[in-house]
N, C-alpha and C. Protein backbone atom coordinates (compact mmCIF):
# COMPACT_ATOMS: atom_id res chain seq x y z
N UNK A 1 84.15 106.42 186.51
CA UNK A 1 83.39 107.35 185.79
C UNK A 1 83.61 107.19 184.28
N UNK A 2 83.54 107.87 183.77
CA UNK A 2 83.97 108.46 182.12
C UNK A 2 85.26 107.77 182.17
N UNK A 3 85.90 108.15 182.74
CA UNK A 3 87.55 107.73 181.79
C UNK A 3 87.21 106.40 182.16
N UNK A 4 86.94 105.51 183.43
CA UNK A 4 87.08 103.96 183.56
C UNK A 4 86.35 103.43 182.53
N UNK A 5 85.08 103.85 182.24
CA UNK A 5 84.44 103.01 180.86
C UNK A 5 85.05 103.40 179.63
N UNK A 6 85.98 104.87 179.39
CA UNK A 6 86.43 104.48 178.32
C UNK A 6 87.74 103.51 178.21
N UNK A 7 88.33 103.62 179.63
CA UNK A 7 89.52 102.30 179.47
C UNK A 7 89.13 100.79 179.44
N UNK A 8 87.80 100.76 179.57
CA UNK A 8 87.16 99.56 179.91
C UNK A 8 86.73 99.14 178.27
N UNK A 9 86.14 99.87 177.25
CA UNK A 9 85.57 99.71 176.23
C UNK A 9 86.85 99.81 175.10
N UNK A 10 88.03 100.64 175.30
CA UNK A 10 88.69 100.46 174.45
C UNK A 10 89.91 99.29 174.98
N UNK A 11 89.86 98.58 175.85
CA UNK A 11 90.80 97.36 176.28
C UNK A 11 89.92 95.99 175.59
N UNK A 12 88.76 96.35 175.23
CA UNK A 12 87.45 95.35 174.86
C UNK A 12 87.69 95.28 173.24
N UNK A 13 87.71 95.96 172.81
CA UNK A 13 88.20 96.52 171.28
C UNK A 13 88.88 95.94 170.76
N UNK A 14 88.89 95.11 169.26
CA UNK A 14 89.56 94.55 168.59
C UNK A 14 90.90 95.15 168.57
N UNK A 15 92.03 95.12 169.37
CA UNK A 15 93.59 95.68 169.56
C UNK A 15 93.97 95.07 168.23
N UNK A 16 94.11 94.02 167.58
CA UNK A 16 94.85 94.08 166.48
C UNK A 16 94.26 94.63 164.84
N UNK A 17 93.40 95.11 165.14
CA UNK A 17 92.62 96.39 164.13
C UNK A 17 93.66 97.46 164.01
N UNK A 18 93.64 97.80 165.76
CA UNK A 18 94.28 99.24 165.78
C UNK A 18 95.62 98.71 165.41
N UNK A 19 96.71 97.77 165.51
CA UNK A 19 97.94 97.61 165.32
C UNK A 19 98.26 97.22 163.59
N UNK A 20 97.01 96.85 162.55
CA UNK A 20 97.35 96.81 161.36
C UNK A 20 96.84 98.26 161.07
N UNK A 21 96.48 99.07 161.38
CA UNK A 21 96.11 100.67 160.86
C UNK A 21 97.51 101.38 161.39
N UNK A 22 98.22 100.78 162.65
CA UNK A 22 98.87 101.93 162.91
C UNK A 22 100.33 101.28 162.20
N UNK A 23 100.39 100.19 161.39
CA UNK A 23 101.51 99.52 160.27
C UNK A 23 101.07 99.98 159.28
N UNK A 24 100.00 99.94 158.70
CA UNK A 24 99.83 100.29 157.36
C UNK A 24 99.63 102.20 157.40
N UNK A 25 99.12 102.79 158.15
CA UNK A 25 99.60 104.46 158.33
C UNK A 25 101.32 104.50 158.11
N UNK A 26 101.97 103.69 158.91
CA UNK A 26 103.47 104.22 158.95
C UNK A 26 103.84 103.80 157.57
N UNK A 27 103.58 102.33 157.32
CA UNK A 27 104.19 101.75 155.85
C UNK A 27 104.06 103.12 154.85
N UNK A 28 102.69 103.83 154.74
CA UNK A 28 102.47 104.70 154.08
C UNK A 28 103.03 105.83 153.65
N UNK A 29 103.41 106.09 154.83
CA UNK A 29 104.48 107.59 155.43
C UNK A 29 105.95 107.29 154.83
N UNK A 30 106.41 105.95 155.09
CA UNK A 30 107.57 105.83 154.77
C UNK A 30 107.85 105.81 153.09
N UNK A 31 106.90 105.45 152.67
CA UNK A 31 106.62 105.05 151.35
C UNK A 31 106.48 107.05 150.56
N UNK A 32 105.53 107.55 151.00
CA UNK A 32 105.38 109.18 150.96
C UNK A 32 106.86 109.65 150.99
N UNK A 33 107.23 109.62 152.22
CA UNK A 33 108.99 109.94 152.53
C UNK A 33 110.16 110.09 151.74
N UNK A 34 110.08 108.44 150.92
CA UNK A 34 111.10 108.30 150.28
C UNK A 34 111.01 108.38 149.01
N UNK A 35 109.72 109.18 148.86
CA UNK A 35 109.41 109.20 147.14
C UNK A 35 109.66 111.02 147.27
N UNK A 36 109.59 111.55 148.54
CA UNK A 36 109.81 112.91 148.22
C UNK A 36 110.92 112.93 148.61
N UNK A 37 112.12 112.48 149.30
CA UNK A 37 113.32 112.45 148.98
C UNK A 37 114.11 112.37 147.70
N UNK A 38 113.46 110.85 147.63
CA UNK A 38 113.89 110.92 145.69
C UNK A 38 113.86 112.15 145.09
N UNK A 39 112.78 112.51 145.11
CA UNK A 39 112.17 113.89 144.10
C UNK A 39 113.09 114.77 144.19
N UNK A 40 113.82 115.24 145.84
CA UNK A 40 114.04 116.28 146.43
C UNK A 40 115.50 115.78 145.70
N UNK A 41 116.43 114.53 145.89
CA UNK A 41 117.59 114.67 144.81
C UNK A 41 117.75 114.58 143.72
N UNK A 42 116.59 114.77 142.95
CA UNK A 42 116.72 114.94 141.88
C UNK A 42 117.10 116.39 141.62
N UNK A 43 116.97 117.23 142.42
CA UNK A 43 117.03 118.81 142.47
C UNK A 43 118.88 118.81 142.82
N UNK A 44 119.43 119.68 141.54
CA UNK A 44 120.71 119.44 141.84
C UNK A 44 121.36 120.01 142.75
N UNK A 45 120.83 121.40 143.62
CA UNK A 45 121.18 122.17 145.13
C UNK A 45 120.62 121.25 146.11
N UNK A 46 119.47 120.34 146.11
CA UNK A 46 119.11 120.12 146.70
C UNK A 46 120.25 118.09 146.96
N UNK A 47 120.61 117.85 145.96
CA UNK A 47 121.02 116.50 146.17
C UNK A 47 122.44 117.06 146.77
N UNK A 48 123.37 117.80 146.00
CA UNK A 48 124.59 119.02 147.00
C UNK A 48 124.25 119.03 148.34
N UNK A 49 123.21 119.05 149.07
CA UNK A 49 122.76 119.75 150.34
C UNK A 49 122.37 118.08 150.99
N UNK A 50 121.57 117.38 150.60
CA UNK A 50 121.13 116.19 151.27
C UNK A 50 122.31 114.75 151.19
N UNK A 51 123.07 114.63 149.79
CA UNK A 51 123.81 113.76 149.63
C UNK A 51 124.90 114.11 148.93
N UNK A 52 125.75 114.83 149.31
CA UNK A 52 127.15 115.43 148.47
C UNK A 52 128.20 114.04 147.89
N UNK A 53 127.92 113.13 148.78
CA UNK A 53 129.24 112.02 148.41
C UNK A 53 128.57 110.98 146.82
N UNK A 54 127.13 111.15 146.79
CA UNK A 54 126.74 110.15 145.96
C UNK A 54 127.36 110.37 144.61
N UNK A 55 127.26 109.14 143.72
CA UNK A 55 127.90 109.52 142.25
C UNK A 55 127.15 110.08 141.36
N UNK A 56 127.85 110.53 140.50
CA UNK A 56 126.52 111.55 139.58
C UNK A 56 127.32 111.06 137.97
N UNK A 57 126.07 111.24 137.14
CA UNK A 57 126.22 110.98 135.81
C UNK A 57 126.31 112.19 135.17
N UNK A 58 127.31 113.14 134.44
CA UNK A 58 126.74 114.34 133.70
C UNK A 58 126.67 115.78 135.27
N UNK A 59 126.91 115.63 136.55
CA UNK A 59 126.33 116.37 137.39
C UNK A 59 124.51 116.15 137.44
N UNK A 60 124.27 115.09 136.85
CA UNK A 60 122.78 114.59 137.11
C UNK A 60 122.89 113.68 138.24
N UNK A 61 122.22 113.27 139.05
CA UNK A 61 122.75 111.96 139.93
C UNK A 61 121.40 110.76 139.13
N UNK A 62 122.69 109.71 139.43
CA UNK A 62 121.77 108.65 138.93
C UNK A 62 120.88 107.76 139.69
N UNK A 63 119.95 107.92 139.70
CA UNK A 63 119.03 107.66 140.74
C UNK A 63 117.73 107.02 140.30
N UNK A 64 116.91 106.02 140.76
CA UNK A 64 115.36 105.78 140.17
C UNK A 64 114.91 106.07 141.32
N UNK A 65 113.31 106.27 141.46
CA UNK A 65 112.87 106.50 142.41
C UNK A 65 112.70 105.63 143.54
N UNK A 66 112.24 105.94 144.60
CA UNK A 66 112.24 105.50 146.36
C UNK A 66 113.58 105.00 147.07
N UNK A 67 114.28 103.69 146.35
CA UNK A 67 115.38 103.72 147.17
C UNK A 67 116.38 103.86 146.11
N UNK A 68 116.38 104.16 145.36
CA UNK A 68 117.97 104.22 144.21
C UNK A 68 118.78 104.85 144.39
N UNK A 69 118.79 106.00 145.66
CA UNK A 69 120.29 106.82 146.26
C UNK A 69 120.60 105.72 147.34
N UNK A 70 119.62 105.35 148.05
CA UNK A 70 119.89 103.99 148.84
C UNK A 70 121.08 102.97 148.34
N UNK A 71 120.82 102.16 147.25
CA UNK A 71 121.49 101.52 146.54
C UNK A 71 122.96 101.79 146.07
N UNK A 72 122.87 103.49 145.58
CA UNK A 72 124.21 104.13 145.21
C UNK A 72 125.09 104.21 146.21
N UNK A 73 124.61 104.64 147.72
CA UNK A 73 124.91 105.19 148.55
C UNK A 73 125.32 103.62 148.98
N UNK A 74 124.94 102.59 149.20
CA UNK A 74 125.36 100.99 149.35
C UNK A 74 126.23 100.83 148.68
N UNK A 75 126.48 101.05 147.09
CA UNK A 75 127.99 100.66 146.06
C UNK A 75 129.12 101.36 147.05
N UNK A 76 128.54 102.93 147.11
CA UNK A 76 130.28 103.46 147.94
C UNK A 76 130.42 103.82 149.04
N UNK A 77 129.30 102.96 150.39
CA UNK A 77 129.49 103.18 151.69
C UNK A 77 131.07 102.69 152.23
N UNK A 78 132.00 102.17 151.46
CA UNK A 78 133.17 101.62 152.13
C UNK A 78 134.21 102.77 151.47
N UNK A 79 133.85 103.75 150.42
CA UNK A 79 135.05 105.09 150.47
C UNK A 79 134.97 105.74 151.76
N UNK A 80 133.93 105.56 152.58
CA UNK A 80 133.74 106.32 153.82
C UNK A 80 135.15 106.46 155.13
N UNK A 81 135.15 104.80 154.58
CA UNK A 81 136.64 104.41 156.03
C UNK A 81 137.51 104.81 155.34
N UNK A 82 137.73 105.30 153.99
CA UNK A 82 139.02 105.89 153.71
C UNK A 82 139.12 107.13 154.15
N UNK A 83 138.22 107.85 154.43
CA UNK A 83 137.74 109.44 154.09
C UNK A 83 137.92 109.98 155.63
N UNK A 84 137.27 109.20 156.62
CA UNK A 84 136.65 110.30 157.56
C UNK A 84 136.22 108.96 158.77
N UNK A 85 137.05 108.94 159.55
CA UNK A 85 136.92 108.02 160.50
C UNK A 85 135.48 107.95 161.61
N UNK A 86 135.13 109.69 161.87
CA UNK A 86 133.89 109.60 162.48
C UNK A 86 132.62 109.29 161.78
N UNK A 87 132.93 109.73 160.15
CA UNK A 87 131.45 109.21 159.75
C UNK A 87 131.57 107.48 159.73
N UNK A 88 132.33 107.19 159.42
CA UNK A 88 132.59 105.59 159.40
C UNK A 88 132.30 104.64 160.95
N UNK A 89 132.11 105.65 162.11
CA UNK A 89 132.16 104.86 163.13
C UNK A 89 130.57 105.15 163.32
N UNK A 90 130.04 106.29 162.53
CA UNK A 90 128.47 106.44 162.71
C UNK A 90 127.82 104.93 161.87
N UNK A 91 128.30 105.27 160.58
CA UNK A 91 127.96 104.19 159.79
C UNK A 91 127.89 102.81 160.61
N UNK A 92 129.00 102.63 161.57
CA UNK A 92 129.28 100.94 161.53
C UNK A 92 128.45 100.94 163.15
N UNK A 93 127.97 102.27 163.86
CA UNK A 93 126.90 101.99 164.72
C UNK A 93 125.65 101.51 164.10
N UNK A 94 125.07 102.43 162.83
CA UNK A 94 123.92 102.33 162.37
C UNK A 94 123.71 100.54 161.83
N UNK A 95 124.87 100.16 161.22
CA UNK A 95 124.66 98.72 161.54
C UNK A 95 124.37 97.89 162.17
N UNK A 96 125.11 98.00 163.51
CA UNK A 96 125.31 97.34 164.71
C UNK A 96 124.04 97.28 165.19
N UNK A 97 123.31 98.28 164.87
CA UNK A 97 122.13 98.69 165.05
C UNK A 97 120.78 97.69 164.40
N UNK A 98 121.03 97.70 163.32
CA UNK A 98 120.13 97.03 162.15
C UNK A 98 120.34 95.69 162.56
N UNK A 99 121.74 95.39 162.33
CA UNK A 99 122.14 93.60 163.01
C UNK A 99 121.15 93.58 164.21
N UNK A 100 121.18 93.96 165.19
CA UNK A 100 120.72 93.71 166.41
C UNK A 100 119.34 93.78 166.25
N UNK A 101 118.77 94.59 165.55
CA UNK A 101 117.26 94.27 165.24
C UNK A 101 116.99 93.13 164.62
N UNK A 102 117.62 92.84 163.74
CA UNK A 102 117.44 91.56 162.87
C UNK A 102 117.71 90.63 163.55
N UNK A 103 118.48 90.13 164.94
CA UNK A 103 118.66 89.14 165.20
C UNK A 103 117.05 89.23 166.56
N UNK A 104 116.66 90.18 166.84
CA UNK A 104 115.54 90.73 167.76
C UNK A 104 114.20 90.21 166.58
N UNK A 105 114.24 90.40 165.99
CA UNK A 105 112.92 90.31 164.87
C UNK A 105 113.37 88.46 164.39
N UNK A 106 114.57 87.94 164.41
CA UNK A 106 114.65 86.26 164.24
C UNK A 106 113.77 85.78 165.84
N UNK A 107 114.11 86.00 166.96
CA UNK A 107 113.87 85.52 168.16
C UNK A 107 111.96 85.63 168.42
N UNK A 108 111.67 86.78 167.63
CA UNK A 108 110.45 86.92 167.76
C UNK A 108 109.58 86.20 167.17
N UNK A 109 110.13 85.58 165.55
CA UNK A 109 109.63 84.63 165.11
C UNK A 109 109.25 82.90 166.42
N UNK A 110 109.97 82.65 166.80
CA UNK A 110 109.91 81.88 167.35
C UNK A 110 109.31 82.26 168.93
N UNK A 111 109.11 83.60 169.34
CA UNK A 111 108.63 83.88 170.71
C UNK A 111 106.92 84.31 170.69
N UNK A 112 106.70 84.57 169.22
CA UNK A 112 105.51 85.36 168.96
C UNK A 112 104.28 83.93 168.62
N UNK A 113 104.86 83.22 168.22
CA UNK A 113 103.49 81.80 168.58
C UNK A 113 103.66 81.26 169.45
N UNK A 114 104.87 81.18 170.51
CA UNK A 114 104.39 80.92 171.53
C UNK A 114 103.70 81.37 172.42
N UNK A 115 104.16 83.17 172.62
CA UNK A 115 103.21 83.27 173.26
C UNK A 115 101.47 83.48 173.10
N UNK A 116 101.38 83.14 171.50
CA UNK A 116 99.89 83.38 171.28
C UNK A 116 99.33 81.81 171.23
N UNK A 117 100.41 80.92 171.78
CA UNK A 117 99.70 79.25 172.41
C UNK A 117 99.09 79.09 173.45
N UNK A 118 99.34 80.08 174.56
CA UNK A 118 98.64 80.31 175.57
C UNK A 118 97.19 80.17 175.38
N UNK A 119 96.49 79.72 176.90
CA UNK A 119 94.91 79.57 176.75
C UNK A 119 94.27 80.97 176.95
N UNK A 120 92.85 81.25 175.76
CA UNK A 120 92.24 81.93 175.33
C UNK A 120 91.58 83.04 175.92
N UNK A 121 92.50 82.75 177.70
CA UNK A 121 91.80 84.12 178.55
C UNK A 121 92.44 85.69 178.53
N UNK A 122 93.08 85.43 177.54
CA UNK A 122 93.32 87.18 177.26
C UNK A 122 93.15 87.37 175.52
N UNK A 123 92.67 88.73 175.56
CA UNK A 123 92.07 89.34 174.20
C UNK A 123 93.02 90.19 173.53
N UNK A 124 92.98 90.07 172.32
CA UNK A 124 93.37 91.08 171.58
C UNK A 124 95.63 91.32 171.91
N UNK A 125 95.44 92.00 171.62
CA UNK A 125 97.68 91.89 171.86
C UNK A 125 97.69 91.30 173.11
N UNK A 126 97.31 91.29 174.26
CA UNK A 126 97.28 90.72 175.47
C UNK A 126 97.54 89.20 175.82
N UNK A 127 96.80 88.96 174.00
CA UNK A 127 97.51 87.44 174.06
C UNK A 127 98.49 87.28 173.78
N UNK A 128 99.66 87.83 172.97
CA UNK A 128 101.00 88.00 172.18
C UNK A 128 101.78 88.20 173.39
N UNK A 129 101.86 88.13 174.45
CA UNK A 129 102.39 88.95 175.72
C UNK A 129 103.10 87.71 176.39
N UNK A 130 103.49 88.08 177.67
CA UNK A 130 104.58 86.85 178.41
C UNK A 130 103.11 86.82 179.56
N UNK A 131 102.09 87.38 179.69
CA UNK A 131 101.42 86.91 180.88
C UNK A 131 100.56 85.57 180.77
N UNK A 132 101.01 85.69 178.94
CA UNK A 132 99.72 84.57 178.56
C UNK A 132 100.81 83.52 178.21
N UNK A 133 101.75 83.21 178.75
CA UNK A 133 102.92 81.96 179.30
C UNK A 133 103.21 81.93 180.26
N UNK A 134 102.04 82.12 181.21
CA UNK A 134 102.05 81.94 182.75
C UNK A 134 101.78 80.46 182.98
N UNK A 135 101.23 79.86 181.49
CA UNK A 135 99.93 78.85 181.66
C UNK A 135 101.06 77.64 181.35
N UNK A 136 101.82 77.89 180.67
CA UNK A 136 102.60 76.96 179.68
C UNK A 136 103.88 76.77 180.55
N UNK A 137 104.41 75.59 180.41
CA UNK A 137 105.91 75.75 180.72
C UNK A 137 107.33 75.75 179.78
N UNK A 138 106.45 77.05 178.92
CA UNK A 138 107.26 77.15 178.02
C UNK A 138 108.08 78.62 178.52
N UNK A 139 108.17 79.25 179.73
CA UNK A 139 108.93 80.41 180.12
C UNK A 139 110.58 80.12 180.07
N UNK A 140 110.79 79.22 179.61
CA UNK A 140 112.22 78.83 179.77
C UNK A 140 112.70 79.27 178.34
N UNK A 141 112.09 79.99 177.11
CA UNK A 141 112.55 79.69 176.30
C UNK A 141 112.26 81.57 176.28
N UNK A 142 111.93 81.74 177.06
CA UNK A 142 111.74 83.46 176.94
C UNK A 142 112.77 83.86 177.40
N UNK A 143 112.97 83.23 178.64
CA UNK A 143 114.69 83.62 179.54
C UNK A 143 115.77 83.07 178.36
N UNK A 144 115.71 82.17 177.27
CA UNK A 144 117.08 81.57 177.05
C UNK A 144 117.20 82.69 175.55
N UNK A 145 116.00 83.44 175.30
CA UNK A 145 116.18 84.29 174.04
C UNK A 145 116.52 85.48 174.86
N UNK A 146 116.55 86.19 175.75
CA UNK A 146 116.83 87.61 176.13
C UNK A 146 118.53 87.01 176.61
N UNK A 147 118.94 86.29 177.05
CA UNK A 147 120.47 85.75 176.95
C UNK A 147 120.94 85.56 175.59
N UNK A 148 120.41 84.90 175.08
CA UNK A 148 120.76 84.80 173.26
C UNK A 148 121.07 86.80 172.65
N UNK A 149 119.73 87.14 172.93
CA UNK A 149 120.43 88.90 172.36
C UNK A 149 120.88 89.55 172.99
N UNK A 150 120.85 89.30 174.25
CA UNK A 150 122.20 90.01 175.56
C UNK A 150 123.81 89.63 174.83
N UNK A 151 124.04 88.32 174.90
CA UNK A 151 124.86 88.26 174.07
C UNK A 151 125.12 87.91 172.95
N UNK A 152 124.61 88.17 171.88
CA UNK A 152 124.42 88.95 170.35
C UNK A 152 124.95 90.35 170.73
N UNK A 153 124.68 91.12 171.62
CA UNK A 153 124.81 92.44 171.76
C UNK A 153 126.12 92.90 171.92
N UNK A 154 126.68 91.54 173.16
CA UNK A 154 128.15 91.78 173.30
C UNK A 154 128.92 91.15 172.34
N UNK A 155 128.77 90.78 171.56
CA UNK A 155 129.57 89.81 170.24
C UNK A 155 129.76 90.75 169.11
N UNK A 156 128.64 91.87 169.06
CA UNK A 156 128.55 92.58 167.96
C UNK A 156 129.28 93.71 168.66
N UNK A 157 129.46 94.26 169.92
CA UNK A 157 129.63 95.49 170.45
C UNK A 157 131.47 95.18 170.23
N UNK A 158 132.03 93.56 170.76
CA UNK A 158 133.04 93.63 170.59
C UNK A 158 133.91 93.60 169.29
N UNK A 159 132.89 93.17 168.45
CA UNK A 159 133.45 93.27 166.71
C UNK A 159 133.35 94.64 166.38
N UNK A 160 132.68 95.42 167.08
CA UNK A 160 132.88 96.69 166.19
C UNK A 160 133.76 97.43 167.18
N UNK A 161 134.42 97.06 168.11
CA UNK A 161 135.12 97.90 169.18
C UNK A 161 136.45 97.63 168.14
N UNK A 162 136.63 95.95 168.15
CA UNK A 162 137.90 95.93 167.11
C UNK A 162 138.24 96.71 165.85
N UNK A 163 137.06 97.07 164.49
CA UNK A 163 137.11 97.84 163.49
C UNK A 163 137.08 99.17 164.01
N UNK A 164 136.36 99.34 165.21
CA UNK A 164 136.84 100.88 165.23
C UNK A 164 138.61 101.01 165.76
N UNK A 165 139.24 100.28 166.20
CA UNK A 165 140.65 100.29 166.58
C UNK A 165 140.99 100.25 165.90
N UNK A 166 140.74 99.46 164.83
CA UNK A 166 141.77 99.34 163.33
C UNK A 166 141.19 100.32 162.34
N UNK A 167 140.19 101.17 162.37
CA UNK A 167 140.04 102.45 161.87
C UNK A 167 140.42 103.51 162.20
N UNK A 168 140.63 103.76 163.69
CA UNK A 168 141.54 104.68 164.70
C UNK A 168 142.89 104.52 163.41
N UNK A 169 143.24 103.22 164.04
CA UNK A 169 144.89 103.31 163.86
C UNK A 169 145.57 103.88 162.33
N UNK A 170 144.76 103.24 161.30
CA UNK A 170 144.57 103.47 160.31
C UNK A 170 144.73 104.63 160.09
N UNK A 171 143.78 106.08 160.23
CA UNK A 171 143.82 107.41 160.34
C UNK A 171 144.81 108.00 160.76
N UNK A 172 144.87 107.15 162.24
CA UNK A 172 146.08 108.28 162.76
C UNK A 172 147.07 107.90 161.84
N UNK A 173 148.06 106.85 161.48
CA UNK A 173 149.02 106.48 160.59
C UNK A 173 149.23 106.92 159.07
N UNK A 174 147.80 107.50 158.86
CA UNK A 174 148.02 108.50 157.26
C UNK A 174 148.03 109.68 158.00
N UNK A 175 147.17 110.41 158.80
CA UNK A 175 147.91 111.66 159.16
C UNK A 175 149.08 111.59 159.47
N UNK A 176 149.78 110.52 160.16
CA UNK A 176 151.11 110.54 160.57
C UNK A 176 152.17 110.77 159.32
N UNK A 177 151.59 110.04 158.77
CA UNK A 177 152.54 110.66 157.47
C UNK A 177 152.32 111.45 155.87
N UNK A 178 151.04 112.06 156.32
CA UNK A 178 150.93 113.53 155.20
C UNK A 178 150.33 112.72 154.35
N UNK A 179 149.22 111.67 154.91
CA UNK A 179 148.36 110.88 153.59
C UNK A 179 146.67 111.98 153.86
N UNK A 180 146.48 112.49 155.00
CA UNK A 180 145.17 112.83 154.98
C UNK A 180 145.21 114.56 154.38
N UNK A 181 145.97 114.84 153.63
CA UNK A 181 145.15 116.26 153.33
C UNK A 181 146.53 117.09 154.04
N UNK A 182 146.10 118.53 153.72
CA UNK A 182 146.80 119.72 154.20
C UNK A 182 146.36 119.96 155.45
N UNK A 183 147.47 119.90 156.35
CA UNK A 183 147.21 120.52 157.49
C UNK A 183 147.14 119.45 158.45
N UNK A 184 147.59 118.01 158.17
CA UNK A 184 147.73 116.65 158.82
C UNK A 184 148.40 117.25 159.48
């Protein structure tokens, strides 16, 4: 009925139209985002409330707009492991994190023309896909990249298992001896 022709007419539809509108909408947003962040630390209750650790010039913070608390906040992300062991183990997830995308976004370089080498019987993202390396006997290189970031995953999971042990130990050993504050 109705819904089959509309799944039928929008599967027909230029798909990579809709995928540069729905990049350039977000690019947009993010771009919007971080210019009203900026704005918002420039407000001195308001930079107190959103970023208390950043450095400030005068009680002004020094900042240019979109990413320049970014940047600040990059000079003294490593007072963190002196300070406060759980924000430091957030921090060194949010990495672990970023790494692992970045090595996900390298693999794709090399997975994303292959699979758009495939022959011309699928349309639109459908070609970018693993169904359209049904044709090729190039599936061996799809299995040897999801092993490649399987373990990327465990290489990175075990490097940060180690810094968080030696950040553990670290902590406990200044509380142990009256380095963290009143009430160690």
């Amino acid at each position: 009925g109705i819904t089959q022709s509309f799944h039928q007419r929008a599967s027909q539809e230029n798909s990579m139209d809709v995928m540069s509108l729905a990049f350039l909408t977000s690019a947009c947003f993010l771009v919007v985002q971080l210019f009203l962040f900026s704005l918002a630390l420039r407000q001195r209750w308001a930079a107190r409330l959103l970023a208390p650790r950043l450095p400030r010039e005068d009680g002004e913070p020094r900042l240019c707009l979109l990413v320049g608390w970014a940047l600040e906040a990059w000079r003294s992300h490593r007072d963190i492991y002196k300070e406060d062991v759980d924000g430091a183990t957030v921090v060194r997830f949010c990495i672990l994190g970023f790494k692992f995308s970045a090595m996900g976004t390298l693999l794709s370089f090399v997975l994303v023309p292959l699979y758009h080498a495939g022959p011309d019987k699928e349309q639109g993202l459908n070609r970018f896909s693993l169904t359209n390396m049904y044709y090729l006997n190039y599936l061996w290189v799809v299995i040897l990249s999801a092993y490649v970031l399987v373990l990327f995953f465990f290489h990175l999971s075990a490097n940060e298992w180690r810094r968080f042990v030696g950040l553990r130990n670290c902590h406990l050993r200044r509380r142990a001896c009256g380095d963290a504050g009143p009430g160690a």
